[in-house]
Structures are given as structure tokens and as C-alpha cells.
C-alpha atoms as a PDB file:
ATOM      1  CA  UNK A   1     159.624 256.809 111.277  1.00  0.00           C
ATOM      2  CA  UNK A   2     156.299 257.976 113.259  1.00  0.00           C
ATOM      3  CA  UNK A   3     155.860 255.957 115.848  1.00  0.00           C
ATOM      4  CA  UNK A   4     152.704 253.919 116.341  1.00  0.00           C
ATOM      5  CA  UNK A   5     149.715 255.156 118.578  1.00  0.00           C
ATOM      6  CA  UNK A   6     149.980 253.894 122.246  1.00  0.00           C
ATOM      7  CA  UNK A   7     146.676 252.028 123.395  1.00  0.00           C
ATOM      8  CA  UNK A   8     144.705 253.708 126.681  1.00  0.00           C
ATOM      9  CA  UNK A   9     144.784 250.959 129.140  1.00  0.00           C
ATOM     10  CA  UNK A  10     141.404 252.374 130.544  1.00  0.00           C
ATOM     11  CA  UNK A  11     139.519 253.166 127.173  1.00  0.00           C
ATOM     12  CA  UNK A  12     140.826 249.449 125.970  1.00  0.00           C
ATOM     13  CA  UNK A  13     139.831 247.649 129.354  1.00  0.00           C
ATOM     14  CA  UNK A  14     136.233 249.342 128.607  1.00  0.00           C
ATOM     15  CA  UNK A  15     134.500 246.663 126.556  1.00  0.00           C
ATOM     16  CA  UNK A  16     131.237 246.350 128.627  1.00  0.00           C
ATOM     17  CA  UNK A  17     130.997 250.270 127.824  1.00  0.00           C
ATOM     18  CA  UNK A  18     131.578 249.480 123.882  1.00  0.00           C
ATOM     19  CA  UNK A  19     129.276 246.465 123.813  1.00  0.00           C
ATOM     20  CA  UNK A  20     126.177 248.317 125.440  1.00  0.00           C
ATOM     21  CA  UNK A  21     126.765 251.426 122.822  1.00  0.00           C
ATOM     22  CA  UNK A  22     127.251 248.285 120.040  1.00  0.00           C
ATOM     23  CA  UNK A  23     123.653 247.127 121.535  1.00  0.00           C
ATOM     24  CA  UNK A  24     121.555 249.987 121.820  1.00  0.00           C
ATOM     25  CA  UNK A  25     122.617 250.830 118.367  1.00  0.00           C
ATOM     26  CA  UNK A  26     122.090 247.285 116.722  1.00  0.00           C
ATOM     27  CA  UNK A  27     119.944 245.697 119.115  1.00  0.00           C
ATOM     28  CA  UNK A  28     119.797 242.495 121.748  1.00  0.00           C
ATOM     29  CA  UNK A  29     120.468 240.138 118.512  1.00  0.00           C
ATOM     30  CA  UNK A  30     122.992 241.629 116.419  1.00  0.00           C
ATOM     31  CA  UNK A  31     125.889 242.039 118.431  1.00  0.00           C
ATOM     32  CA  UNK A  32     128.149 239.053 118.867  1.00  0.00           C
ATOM     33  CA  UNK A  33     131.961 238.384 120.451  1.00  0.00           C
ATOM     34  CA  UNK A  34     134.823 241.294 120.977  1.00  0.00           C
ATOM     35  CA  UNK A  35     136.940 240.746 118.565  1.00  0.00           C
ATOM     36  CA  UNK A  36     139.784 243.077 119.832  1.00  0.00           C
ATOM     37  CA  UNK A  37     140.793 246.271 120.566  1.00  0.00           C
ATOM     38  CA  UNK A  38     143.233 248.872 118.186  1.00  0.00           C
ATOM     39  CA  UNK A  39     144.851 252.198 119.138  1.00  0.00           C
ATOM     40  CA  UNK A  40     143.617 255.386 116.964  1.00  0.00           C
ATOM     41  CA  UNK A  41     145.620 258.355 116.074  1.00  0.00           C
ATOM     42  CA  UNK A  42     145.101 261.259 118.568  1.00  0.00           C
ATOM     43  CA  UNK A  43     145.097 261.040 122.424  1.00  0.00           C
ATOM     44  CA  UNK A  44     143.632 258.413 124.386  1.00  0.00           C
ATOM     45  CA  UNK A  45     141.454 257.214 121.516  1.00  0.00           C
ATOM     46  CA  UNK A  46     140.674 253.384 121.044  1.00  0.00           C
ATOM     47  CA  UNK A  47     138.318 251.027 118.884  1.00  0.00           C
ATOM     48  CA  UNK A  48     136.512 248.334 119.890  1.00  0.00           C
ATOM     49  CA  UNK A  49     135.456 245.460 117.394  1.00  0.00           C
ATOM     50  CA  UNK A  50     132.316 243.305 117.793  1.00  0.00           C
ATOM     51  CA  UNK A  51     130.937 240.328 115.820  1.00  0.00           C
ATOM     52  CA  UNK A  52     127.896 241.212 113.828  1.00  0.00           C
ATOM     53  CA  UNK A  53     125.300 238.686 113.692  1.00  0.00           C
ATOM     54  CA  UNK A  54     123.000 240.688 111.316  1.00  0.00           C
ATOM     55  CA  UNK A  55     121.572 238.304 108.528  1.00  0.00           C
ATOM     56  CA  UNK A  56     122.847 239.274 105.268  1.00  0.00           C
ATOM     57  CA  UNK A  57     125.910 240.925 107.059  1.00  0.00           C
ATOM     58  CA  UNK A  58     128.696 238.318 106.815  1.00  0.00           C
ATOM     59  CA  UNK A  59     131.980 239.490 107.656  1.00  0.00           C
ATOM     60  CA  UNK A  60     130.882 242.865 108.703  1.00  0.00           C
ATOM     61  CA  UNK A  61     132.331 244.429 112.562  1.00  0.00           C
ATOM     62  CA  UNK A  62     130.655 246.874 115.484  1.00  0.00           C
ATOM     63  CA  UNK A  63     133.311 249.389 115.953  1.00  0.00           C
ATOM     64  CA  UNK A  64     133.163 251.274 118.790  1.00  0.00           C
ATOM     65  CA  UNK A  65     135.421 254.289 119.352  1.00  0.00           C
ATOM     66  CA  UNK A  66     135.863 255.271 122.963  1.00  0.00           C
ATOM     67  CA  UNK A  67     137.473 258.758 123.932  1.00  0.00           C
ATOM     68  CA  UNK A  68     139.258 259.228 127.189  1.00  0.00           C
ATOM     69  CA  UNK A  69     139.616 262.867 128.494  1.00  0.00           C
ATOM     70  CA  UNK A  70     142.903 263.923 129.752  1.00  0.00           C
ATOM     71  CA  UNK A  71     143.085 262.759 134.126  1.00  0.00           C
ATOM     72  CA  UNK A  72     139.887 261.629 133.339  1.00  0.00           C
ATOM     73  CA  UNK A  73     139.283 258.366 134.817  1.00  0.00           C
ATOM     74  CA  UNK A  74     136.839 256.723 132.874  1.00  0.00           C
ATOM     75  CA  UNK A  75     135.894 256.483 128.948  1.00  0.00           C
ATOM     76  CA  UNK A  76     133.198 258.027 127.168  1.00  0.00           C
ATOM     77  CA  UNK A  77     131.520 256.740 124.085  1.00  0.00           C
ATOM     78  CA  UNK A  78     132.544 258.883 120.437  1.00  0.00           C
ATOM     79  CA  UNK A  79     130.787 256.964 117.360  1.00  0.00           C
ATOM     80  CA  UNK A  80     129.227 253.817 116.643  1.00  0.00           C
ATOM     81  CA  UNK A  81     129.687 252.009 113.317  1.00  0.00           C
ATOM     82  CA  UNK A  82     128.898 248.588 111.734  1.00  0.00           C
ATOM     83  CA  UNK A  83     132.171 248.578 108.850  1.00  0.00           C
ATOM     84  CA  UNK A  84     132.389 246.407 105.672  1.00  0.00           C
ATOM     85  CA  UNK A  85     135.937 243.916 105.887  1.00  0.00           C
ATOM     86  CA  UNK A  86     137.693 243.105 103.041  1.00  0.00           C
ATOM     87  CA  UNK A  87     135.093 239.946 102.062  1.00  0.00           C
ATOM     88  CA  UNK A  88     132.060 241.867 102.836  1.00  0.00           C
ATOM     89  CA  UNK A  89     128.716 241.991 100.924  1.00  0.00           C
ATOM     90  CA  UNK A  90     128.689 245.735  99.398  1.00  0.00           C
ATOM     91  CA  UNK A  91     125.623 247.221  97.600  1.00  0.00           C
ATOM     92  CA  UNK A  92     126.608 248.316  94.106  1.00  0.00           C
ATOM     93  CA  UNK A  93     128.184 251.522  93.923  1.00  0.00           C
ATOM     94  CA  UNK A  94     125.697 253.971  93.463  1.00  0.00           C
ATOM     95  CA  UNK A  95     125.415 255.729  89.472  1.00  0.00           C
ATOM     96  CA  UNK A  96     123.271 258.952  88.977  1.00  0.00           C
ATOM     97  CA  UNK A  97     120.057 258.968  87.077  1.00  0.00           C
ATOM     98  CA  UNK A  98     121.496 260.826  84.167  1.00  0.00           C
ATOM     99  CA  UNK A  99     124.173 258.551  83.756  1.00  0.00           C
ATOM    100  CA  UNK A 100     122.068 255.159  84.925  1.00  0.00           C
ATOM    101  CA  UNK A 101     119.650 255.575  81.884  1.00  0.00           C
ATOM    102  CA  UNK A 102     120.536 253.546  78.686  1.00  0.00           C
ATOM    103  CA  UNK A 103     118.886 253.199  75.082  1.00  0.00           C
ATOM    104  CA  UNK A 104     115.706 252.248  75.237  1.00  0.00           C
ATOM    105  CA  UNK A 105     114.952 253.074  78.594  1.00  0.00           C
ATOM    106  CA  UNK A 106     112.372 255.934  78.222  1.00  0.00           C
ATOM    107  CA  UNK A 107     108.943 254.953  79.501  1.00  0.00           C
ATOM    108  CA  UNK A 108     105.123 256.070  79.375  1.00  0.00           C
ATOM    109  CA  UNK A 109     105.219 259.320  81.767  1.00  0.00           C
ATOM    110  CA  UNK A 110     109.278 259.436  81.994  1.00  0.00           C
ATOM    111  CA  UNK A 111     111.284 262.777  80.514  1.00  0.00           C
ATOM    112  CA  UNK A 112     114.106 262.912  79.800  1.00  0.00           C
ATOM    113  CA  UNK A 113     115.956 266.389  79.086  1.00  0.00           C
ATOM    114  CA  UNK A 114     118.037 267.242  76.445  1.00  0.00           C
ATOM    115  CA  UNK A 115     121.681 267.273  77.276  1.00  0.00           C
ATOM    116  CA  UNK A 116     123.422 270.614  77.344  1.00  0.00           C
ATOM    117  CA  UNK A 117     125.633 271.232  73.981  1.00  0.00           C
ATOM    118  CA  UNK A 118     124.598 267.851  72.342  1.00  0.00           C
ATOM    119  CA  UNK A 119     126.787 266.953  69.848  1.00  0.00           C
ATOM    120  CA  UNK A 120     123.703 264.902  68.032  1.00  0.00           C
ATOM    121  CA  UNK A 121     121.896 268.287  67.576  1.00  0.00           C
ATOM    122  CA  UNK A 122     122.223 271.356  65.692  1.00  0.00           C
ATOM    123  CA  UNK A 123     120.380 275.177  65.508  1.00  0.00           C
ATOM    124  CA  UNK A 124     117.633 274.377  63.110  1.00  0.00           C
ATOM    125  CA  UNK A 125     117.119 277.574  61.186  1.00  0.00           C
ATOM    126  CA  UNK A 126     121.043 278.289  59.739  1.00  0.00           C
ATOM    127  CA  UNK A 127     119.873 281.809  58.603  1.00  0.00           C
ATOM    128  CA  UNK A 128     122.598 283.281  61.695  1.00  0.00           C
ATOM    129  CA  UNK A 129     125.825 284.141  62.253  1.00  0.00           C
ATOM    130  CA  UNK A 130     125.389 283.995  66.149  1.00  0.00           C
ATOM    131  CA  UNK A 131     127.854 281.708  68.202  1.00  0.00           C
ATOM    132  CA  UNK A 132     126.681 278.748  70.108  1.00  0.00           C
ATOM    133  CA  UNK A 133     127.411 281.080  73.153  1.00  0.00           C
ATOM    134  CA  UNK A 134     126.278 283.934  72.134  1.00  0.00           C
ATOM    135  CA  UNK A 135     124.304 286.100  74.745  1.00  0.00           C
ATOM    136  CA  UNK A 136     120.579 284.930  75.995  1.00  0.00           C
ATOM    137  CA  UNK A 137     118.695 288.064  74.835  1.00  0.00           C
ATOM    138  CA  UNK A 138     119.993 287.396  71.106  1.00  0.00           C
ATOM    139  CA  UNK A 139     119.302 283.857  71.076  1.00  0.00           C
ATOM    140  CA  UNK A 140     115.673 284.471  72.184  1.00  0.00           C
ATOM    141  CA  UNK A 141     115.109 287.545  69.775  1.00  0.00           C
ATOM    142  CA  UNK A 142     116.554 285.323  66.871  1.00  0.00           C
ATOM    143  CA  UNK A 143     114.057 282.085  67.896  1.00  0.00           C
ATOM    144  CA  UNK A 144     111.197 284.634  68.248  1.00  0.00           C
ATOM    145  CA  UNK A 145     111.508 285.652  64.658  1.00  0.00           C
ATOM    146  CA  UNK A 146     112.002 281.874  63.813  1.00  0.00           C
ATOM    147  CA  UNK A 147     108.646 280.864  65.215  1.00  0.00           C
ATOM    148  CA  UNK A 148     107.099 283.868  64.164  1.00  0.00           C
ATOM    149  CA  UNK A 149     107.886 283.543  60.352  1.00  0.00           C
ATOM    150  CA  UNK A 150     107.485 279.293  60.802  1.00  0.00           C
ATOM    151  CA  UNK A 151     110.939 278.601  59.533  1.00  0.00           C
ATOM    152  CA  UNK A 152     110.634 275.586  61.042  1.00  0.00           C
ATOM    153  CA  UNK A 153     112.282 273.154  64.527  1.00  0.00           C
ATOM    154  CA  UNK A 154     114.671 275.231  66.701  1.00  0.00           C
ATOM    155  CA  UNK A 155     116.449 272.649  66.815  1.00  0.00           C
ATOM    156  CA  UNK A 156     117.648 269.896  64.122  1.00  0.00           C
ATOM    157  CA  UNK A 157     120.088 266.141  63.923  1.00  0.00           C
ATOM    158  CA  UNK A 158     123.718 267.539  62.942  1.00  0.00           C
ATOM    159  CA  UNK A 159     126.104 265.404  61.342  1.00  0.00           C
ATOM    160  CA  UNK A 160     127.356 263.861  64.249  1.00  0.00           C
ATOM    161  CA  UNK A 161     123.713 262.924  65.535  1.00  0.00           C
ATOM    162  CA  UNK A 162     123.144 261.559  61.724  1.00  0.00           C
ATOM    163  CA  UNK A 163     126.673 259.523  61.658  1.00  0.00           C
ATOM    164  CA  UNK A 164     126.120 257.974  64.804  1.00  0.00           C
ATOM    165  CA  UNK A 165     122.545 256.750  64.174  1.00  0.00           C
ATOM    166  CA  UNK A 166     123.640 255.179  61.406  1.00  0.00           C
ATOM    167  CA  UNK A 167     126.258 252.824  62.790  1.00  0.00           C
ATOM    168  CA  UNK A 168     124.196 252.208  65.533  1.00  0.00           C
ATOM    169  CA  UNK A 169     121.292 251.213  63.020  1.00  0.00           C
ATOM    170  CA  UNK A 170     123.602 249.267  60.635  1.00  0.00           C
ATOM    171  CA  UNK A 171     124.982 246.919  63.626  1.00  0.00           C
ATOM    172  CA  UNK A 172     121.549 246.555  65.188  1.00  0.00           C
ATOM    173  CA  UNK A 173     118.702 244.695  64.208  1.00  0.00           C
ATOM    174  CA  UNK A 174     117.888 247.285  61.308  1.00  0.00           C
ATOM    175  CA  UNK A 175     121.099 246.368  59.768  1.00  0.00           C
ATOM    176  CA  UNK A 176     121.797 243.571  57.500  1.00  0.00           C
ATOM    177  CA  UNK A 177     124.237 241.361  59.795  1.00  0.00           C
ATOM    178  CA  UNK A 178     121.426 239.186  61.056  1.00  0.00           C
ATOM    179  CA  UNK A 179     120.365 235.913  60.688  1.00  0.00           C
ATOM    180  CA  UNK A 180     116.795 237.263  58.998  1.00  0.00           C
ATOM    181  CA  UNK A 181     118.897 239.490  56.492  1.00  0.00           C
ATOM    182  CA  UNK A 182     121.100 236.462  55.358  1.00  0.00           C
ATOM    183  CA  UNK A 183     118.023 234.035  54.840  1.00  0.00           C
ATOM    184  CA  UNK A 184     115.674 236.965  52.814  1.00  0.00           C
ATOM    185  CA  UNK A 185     115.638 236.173  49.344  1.00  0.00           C
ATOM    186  CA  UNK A 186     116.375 239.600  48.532  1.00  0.00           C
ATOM    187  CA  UNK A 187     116.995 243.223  50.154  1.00  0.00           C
ATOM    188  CA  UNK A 188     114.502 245.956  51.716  1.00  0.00           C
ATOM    189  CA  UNK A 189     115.788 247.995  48.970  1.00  0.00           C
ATOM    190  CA  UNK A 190     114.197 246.013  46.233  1.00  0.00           C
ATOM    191  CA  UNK A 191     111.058 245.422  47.751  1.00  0.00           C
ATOM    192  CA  UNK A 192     107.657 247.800  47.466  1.00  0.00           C
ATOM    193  CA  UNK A 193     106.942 247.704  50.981  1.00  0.00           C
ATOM    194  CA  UNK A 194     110.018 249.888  52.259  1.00  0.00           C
ATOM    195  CA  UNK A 195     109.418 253.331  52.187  1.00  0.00           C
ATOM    196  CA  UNK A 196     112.659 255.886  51.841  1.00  0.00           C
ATOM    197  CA  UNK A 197     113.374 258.090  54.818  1.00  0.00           C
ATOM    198  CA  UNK A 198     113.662 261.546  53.990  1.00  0.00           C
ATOM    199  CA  UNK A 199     116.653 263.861  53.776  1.00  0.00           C
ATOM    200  CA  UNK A 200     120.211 261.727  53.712  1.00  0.00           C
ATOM    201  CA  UNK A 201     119.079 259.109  55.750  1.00  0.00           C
ATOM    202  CA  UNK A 202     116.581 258.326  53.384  1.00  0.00           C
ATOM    203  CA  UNK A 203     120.047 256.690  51.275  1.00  0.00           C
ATOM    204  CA  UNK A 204     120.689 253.916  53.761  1.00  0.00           C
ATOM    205  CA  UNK A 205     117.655 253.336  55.632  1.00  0.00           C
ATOM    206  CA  UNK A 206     113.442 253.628  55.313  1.00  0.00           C
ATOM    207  CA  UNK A 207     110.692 252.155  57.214  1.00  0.00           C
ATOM    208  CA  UNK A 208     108.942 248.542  56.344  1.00  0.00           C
ATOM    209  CA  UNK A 209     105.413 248.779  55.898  1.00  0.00           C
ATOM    210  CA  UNK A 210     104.448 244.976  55.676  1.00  0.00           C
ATOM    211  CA  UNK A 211     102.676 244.297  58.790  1.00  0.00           C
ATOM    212  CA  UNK A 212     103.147 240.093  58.578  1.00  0.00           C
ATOM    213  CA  UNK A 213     106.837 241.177  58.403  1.00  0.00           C
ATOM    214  CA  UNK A 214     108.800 241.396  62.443  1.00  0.00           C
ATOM    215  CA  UNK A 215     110.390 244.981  60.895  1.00  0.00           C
ATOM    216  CA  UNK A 216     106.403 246.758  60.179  1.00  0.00           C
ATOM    217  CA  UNK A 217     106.570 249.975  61.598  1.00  0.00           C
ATOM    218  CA  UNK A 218     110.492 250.044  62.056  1.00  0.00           C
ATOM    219  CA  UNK A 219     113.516 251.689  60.333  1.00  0.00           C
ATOM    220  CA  UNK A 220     115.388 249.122  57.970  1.00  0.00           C
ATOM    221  CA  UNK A 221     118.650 249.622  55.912  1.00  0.00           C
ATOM    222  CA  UNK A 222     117.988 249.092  52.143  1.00  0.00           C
ATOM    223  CA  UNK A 223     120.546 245.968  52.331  1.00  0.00           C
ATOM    224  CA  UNK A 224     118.174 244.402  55.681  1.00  0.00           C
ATOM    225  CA  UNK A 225     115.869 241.506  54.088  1.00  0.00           C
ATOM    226  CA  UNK A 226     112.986 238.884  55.490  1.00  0.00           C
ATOM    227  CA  UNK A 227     110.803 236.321  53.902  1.00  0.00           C
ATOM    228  CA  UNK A 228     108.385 239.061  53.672  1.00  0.00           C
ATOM    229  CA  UNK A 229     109.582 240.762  50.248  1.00  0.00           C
ATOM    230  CA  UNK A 230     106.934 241.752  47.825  1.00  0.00           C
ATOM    231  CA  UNK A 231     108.591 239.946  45.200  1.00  0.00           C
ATOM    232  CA  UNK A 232     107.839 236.750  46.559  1.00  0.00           C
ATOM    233  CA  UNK A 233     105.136 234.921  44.903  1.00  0.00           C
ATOM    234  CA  UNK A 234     103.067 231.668  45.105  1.00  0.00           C
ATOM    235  CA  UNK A 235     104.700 228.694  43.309  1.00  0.00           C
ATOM    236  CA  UNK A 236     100.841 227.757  42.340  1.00  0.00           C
ATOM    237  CA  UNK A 237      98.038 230.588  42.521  1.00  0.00           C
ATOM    238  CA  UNK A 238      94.491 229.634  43.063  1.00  0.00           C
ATOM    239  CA  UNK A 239      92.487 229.354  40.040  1.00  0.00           C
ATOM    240  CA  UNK A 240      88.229 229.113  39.658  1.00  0.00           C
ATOM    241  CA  UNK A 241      86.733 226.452  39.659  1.00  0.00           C
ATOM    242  CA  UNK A 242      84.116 225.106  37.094  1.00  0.00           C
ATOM    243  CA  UNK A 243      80.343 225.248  37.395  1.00  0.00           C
ATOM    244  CA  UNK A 244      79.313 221.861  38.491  1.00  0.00           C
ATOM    245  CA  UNK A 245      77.994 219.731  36.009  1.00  0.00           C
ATOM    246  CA  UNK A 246      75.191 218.696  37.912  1.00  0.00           C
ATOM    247  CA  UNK A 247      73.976 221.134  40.766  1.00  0.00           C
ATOM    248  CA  UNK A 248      73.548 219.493  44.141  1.00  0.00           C
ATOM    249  CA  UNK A 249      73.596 222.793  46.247  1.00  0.00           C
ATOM    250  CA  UNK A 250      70.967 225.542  45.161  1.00  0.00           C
ATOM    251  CA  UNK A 251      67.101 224.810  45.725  1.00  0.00           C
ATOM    252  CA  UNK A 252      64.823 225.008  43.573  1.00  0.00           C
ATOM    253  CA  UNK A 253      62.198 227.484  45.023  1.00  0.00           C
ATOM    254  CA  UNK A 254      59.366 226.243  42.388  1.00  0.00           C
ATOM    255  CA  UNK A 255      59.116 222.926  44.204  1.00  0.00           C
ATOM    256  CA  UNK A 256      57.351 224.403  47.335  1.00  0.00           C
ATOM    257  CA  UNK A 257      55.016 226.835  45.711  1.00  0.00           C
END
């Protein structure tokens, strides 16, 4: 068993040399009591510990390390730290931008690059045999010719882009597990303002084009609903009145000539 590391008497009776690095690195206010002294592996090495009086810095310490050179007679100062203890107040680890970002998050001004290899897209012209990895020069020859003969996006939603819209739609607010959906008196599907998508997502879902309805300008599934359907009619319509049977309202014009 390794035996523990033996404490410099002179490095740990040096505390007026640790406080006064502790100060000039926190200042006149932040440093409070020693709080001890521990041994550090290596040779004559110690750390001193210092209250910190920092607001917002509960249970945080000044450590001090303090190097002794060998016959020398008198410490020397090696880093200055404030440390976290085990009931500190810790900022939030920190999470890259790429992986901070979340649905919904793209603003006015903000891009956003498409992922490398992303599963939710495909080649859009499928008139090649080339490999997703094929080399540089033949991918840029083939998309040449595509723009060049305007067979249309380079690139295209694949299956798995398609798949996973769709449950993300269906258990959203497009969907038809909602309070709004259960209440409607009958389905987007049924009703003249939803307008099909195109392609096969144009079989679940389509765009509402009712502008009193919350869903106007929105994907919908066919099976989503509001009180907005065109279906729904006036109990009693509005019908014209009468001409009066004696006329109270126009002027007769001959009475001032």
C-alpha cells in the first residue's frame, strides 16, 4: 500500500504567503478564514484552503499550492484556484451549438447547415448508379448535368425523412389526439377547406386553408378536425325582408322643388 504524502513543515507553516497570493488574485473582500492545509503528491508540495466570501459562491475554497525547492528554505507560490466542493453552485454543463438547437428553434437571420449523411434526405435526381461516397469530381460532373438539363432539387426527403415527419406530425398538434380534433364535428378530410399535400404525404396530411380556423396556413392530418369545417351550417339563415308597407325612410325630392 503507497504510503501517503508527508506534509512540508515550512510550505504548511506558510499561510500568510498563501493568503496574500489568495488576495491579489480575488481581492481585499473575497478571501475569508484558512481552512487547513493538505499534503500533494510530489516533493515538498502543499495546499492551502481559504474561505471564499464571493456572493453567489457558497461553499466554494481558495486553494493555494505552495512549492518548496529542495534545501530551500522558504516556499514559493505554484497556482491559485477558487474550487467547487461537493454542495457547490455549478453553471450547467456546457452543450455545443449543433447539439443545443431543438425544433423550432431557427430564427430570422439564423442558418443552420445541413447535417452530413442525413438520413431525412436523399440524391434527388435517381438517374445514377454512383455511391454515396463516390469521388468529388463525379459527384460534381453528375449535378452539373442535373442543373443543366433542370431535372430538378439535388437533393430530395427519403423515406426515413418522410416516416419520421409523419409520426412527429400525427402526435403533434397536426394530429388528431387533441382536444380540438375530439370536439370537431367532423374530420379535415371531409371538409373543402383542406387541401392534399402532394406526393405520399398528400395520403395522411394537407394544409387548412380556413383562415377563422387556429390550423390556416398549417399542415393537418385528414383525421385532425375544428369547429371550422365547411360542412357546418347556420341552424337559421338570414332571409329578406319585406318592403315596408308604409315608407318612413326615403324623401321625397318633389317636396322642395
Amino acid at each position: 500500500m503507497a504510503k501517503p504524502p508527508k506534509l512540508d513543515a515550512v510550505a504548511a507553516e506558510a499561510v500568510d504567503l498563501a493568503r496574500e497570493a489568495a488576495l491579489e488574485e480575488g481581492g481585499e473582500h473575497a478571501v475569508g478564514e484558512h481552512l487547513g492545509v493538505v499534503a500533494e503528491e510530489g516533493d515538498r508540495i502543499v495546499t492551502h484552503m481559504f474561505e471564499c466570501l464571493l456572493p453567489g459562491y457558497a461553499d466554494w475554497r481558495w486553494t493555494v499550492t505552495l512549492v518548496r525547492a529542495s534545501r530551500a528554505k522558504s516556499a514559493t507560490v505554484n497556482e491559485v484556484v477558487l474550487l467547487p466542493q461537493p454542495d457547490a453552485l455549478l453553471a450547467p454543463e456546457w452543450v455545443p451549438w449543433e447539439d443545443r438547437i431543438g425544433p423550432g428553434d431557427i430564427a430570422p437571420g439564423m442558418l443552420m447547415a445541413t447535417p452530413d449523411n442525413d438520413p431525412r434526405l436523399e440524391p434527388g435526381f435517381a438517374a445514377s448508379d454512383l455511391p454515396l461516397d463516390a469521388d468529388n469530381d463525379d459527384w460534381v460532373q453528375l449535378r452539373s448535368t442535373v442543373a443543366e438539363l433542370g431535372l430538378g432539387r439535388q437533393r430530395v426527403l427519403s423515406r426515413f425523412g418522410r416516416d419520421e415527419a409523419v409520426v412527429r406530425w400525427q402526435r403533434g398538434e397536426p394530429g388528431p389526439n387533441n382536444e380540438m380534433s375530439r370536439e370537431a364535428p367532423a374530420n379535415c378530410g371531409s371538409c373543402a377547406y383542406f387541401v392534399p399535400l402532394r406526393g405520399s404525404l398528400g395520403v395522411l396530411f394537407g394544409a387548412c386553408t380556413n383562415e377563422y380556423s387556429p390550423s390556416d396556413g398549417h399542415v393537418v392530418s385528414i383525421e385532425h378536425g375544428c369547429g371550422g369545417h365547411s360542412d357546418v351550417v347556420a341552424e337559421q339563415r338570414a332571409r329578406e325582408l319585406p318592403a315596408p308597407a308604409f315608407d318612413t325612410i326615403s324623401i321625397d325630392e318633389s317636396l322642395f322643388d
